[in-house]
N, C-alpha and C. Protein backbone atom coordinates (compact mmCIF):
# COMPACT_ATOMS: atom_id res chain seq x y z
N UNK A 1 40.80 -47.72 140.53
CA UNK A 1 42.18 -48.00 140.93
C UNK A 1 43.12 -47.11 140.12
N UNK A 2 43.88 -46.31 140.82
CA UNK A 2 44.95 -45.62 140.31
C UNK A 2 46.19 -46.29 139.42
N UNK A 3 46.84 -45.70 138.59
CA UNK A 3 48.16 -46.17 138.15
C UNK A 3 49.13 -46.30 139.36
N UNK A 4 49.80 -47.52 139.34
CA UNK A 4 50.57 -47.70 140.07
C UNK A 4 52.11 -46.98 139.76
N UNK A 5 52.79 -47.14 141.05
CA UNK A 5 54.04 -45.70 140.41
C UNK A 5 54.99 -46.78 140.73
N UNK A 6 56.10 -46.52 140.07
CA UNK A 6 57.80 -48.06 139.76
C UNK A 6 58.67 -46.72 139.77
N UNK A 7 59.42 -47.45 140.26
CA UNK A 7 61.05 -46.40 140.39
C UNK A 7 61.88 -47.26 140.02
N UNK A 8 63.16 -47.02 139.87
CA UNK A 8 64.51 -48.14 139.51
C UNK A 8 64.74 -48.92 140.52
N UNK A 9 64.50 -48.87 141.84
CA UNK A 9 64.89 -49.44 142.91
C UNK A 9 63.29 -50.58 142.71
N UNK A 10 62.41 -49.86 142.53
CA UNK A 10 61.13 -51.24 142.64
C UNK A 10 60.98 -51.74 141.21
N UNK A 11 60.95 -51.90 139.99
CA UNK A 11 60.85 -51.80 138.68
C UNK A 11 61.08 -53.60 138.82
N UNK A 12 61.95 -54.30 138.81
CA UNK A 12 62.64 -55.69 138.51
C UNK A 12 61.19 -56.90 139.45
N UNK A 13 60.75 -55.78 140.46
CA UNK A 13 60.06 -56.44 141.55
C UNK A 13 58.34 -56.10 140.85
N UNK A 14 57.98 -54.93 140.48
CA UNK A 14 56.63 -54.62 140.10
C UNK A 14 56.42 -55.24 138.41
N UNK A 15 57.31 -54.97 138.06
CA UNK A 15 57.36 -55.20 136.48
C UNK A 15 57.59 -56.36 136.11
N UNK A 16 59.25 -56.49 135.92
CA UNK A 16 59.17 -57.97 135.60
C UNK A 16 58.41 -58.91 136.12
N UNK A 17 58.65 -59.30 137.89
CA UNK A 17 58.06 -60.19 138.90
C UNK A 17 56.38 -60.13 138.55
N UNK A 18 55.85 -59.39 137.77
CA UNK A 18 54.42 -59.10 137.76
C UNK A 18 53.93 -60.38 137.12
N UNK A 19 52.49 -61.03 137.98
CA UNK A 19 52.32 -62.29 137.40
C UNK A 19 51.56 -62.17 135.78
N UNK A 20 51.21 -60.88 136.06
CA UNK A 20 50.43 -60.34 134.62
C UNK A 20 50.99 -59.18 133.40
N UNK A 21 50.54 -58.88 133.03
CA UNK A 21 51.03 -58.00 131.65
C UNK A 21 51.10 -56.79 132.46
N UNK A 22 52.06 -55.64 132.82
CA UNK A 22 52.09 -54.47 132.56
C UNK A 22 52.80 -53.35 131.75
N UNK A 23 51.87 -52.39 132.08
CA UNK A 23 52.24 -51.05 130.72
C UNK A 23 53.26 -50.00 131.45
N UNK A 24 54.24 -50.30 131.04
CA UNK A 24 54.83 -48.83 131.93
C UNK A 24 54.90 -47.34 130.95
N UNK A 25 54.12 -46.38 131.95
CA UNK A 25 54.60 -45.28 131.60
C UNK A 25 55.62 -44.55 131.19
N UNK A 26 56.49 -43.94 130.34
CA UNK A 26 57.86 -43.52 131.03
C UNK A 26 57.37 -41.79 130.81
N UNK A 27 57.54 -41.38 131.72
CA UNK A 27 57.00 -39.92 131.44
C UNK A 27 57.79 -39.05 132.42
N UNK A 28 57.52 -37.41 132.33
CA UNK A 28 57.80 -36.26 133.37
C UNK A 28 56.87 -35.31 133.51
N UNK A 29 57.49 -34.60 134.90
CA UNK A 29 56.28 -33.34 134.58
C UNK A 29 56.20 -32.61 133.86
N UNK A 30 57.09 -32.20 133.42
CA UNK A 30 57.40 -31.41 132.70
C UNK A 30 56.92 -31.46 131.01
N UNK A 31 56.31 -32.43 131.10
CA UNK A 31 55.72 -33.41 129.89
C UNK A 31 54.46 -33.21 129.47
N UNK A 32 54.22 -32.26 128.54
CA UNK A 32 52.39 -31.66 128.51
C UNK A 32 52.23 -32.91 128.00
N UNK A 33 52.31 -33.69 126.54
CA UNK A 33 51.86 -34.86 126.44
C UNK A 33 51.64 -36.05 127.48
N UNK A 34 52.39 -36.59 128.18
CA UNK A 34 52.33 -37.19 128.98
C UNK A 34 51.10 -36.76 130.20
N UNK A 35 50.74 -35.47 130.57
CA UNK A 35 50.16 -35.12 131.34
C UNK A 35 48.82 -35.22 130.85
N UNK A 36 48.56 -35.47 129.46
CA UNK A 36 47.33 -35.40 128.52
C UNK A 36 46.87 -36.57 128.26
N UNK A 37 48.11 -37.62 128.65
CA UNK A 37 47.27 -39.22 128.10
C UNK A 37 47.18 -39.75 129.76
N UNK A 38 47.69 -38.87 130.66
CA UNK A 38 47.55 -39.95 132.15
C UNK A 38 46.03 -40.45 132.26
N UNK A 39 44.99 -39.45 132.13
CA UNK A 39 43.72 -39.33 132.51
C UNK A 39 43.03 -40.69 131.99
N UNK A 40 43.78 -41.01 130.51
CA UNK A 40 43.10 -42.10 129.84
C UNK A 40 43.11 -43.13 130.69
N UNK A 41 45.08 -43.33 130.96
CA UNK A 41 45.59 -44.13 131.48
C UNK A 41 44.89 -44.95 132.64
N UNK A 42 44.60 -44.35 133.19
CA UNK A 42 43.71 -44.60 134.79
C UNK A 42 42.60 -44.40 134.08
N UNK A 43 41.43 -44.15 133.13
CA UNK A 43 40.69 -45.08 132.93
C UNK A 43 40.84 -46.29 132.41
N UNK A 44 41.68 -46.80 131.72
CA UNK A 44 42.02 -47.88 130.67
C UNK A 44 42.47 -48.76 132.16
N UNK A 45 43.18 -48.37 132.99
CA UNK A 45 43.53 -49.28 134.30
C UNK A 45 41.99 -49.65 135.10
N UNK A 46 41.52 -48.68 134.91
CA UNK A 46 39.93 -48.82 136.04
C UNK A 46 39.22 -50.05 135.02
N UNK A 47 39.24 -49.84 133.87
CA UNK A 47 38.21 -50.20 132.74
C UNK A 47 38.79 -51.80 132.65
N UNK A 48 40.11 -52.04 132.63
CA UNK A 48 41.11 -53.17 132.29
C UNK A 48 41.61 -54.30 133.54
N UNK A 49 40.71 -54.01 134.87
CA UNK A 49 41.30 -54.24 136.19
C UNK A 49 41.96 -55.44 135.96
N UNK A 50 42.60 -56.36 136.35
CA UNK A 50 42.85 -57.52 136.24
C UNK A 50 42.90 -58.32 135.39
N UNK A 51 43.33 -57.12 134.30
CA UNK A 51 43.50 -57.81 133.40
C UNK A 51 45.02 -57.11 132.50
N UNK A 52 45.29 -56.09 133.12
CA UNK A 52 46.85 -55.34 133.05
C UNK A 52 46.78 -54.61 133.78
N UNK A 53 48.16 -54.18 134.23
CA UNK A 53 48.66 -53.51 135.57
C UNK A 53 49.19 -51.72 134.74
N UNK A 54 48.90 -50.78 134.83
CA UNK A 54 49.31 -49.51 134.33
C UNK A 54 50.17 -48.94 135.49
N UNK A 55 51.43 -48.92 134.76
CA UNK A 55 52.37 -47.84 135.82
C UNK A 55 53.42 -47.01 135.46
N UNK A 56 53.08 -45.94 136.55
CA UNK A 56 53.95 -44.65 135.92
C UNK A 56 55.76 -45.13 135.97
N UNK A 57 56.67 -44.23 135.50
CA UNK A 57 57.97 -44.39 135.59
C UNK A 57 58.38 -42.66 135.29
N UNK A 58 58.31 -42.26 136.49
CA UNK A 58 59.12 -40.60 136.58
C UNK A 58 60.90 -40.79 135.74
N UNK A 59 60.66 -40.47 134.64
CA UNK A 59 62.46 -40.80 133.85
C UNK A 59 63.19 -39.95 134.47
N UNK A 60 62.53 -38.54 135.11
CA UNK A 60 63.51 -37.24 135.83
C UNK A 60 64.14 -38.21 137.01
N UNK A 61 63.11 -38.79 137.96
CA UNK A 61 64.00 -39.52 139.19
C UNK A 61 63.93 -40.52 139.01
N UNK A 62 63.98 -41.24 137.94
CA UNK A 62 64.72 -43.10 138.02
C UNK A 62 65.07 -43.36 136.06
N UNK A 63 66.41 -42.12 136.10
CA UNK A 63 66.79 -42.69 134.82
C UNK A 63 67.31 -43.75 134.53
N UNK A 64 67.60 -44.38 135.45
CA UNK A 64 68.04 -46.03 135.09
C UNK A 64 67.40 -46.43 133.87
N UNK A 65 66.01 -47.35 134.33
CA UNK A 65 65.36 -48.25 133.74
C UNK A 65 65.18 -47.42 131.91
N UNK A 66 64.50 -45.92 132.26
CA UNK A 66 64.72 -45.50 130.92
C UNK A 66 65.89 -45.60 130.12
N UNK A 67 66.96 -45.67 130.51
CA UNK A 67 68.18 -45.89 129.63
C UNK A 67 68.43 -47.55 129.42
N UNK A 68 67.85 -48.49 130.15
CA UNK A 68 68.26 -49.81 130.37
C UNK A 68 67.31 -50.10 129.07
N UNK A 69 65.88 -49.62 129.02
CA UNK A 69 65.19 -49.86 127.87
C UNK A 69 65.19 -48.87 126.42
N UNK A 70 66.34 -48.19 126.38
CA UNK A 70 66.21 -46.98 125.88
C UNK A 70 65.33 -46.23 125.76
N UNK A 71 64.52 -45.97 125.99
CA UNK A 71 63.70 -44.60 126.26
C UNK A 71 64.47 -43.04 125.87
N UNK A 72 64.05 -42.81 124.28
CA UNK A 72 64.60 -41.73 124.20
C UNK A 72 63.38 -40.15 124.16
N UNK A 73 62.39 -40.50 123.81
CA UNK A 73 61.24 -39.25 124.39
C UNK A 73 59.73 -40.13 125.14
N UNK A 74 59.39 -38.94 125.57
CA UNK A 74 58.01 -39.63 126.30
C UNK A 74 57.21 -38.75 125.72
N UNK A 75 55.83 -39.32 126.59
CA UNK A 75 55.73 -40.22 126.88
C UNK A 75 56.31 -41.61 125.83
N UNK A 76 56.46 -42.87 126.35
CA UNK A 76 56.43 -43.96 125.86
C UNK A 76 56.25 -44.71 126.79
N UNK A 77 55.40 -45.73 126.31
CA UNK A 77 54.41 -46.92 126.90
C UNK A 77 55.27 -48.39 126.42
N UNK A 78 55.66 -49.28 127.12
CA UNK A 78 56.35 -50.50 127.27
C UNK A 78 55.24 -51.35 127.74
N UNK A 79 55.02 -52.60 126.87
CA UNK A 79 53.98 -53.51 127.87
C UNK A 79 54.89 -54.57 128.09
N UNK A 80 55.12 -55.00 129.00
CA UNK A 80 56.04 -56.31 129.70
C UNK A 80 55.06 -57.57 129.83
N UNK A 81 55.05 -58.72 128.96
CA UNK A 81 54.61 -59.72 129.52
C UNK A 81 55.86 -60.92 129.79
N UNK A 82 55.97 -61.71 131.03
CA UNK A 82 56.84 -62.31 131.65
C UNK A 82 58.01 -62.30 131.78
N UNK A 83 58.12 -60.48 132.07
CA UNK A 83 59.26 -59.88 132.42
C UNK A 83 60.54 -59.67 131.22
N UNK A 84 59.27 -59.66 130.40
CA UNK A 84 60.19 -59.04 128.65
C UNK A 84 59.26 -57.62 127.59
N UNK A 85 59.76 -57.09 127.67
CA UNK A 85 58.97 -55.98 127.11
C UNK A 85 58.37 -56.11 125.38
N UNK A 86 57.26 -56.50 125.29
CA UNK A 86 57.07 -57.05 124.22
C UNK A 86 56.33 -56.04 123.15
N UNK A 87 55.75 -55.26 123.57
CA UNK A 87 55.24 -54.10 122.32
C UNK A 87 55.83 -52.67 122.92
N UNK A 88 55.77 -52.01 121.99
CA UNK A 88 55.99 -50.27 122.35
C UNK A 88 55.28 -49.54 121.67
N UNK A 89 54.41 -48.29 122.87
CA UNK A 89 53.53 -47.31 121.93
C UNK A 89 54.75 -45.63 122.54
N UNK A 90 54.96 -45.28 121.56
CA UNK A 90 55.67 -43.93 121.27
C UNK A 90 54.71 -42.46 121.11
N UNK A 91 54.52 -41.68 121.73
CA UNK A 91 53.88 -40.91 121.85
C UNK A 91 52.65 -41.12 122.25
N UNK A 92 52.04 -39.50 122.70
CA UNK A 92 50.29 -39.33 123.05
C UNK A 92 49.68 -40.02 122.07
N UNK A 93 48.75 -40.63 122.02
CA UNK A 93 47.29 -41.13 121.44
C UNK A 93 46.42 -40.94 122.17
N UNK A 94 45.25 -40.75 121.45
CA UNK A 94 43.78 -40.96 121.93
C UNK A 94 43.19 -42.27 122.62
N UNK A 95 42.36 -41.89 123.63
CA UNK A 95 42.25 -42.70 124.94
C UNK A 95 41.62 -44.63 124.12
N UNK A 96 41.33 -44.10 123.39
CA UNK A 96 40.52 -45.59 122.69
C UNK A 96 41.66 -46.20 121.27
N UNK A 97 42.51 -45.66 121.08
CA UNK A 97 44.03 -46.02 120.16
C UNK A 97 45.07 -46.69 121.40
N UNK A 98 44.77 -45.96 122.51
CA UNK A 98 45.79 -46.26 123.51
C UNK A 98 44.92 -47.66 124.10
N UNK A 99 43.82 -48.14 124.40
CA UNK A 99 43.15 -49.19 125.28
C UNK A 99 43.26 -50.31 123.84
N UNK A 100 43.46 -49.71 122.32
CA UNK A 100 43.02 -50.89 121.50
C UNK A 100 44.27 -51.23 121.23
N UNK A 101 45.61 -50.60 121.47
CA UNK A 101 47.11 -51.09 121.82
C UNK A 101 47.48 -52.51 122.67
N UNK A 102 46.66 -51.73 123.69
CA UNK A 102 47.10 -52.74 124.99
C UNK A 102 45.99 -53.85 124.57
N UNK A 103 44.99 -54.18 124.08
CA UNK A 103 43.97 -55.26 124.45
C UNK A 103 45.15 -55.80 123.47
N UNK A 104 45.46 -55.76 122.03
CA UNK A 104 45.54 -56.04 121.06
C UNK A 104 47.45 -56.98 121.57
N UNK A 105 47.98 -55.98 122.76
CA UNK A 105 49.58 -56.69 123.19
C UNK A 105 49.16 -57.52 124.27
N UNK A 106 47.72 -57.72 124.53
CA UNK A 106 48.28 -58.60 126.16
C UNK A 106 47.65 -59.93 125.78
């Protein structure tokens, strides 16, 4: 299963409304880091099914939510449980720093 993708217009509905924990991405293309931890990402989602939701957030086309949560560089990772953002990982990490984040916030 792929990372799921949130924009500002779906974000309140995928994220908060989510009955489970998710991680939002906030990233760009333009973003070599970000482009270096996706791969994990979508394994840690394949590896984690149903048990957290991983999703991207393009900050180039939906600066909203990045400014609503401040988001000042990416990548950065937000995990939301019951529609409150409760840990933050700040920069690239390694694929097994990044899965022992999330087991360790949900």
């Amino acid at each position: 299963m792929a990372t799921a993708k949130v924009t500002d217009s779906s974000f309140d509905a995928d994220v908060l409304g989510a009955s489970g924990p998710v991680v939002v991405d906030f990233w760009a293309e333009w973003c070599g880091p970000c482009r270096m931890i996706a791969p994990a990402l979508e394994e840690i989602q394949a590896e984690m099914a149903g048990k957290v939701t991983i999703a991207k957030l393009n900050i180039d086309e939906n600066p909203d939510i990045a400014v609503r949560y401040g988001v000042r560089s990416i990548p950065t990772l937000i995990l939301f449980k019951d529609g409150e953002p409760t840990s933050i990982q700040v920069g690239a990490a390694p694929k097994s720093r990044l899965a022992d984040w999330i087991k360790g916030a949900i």
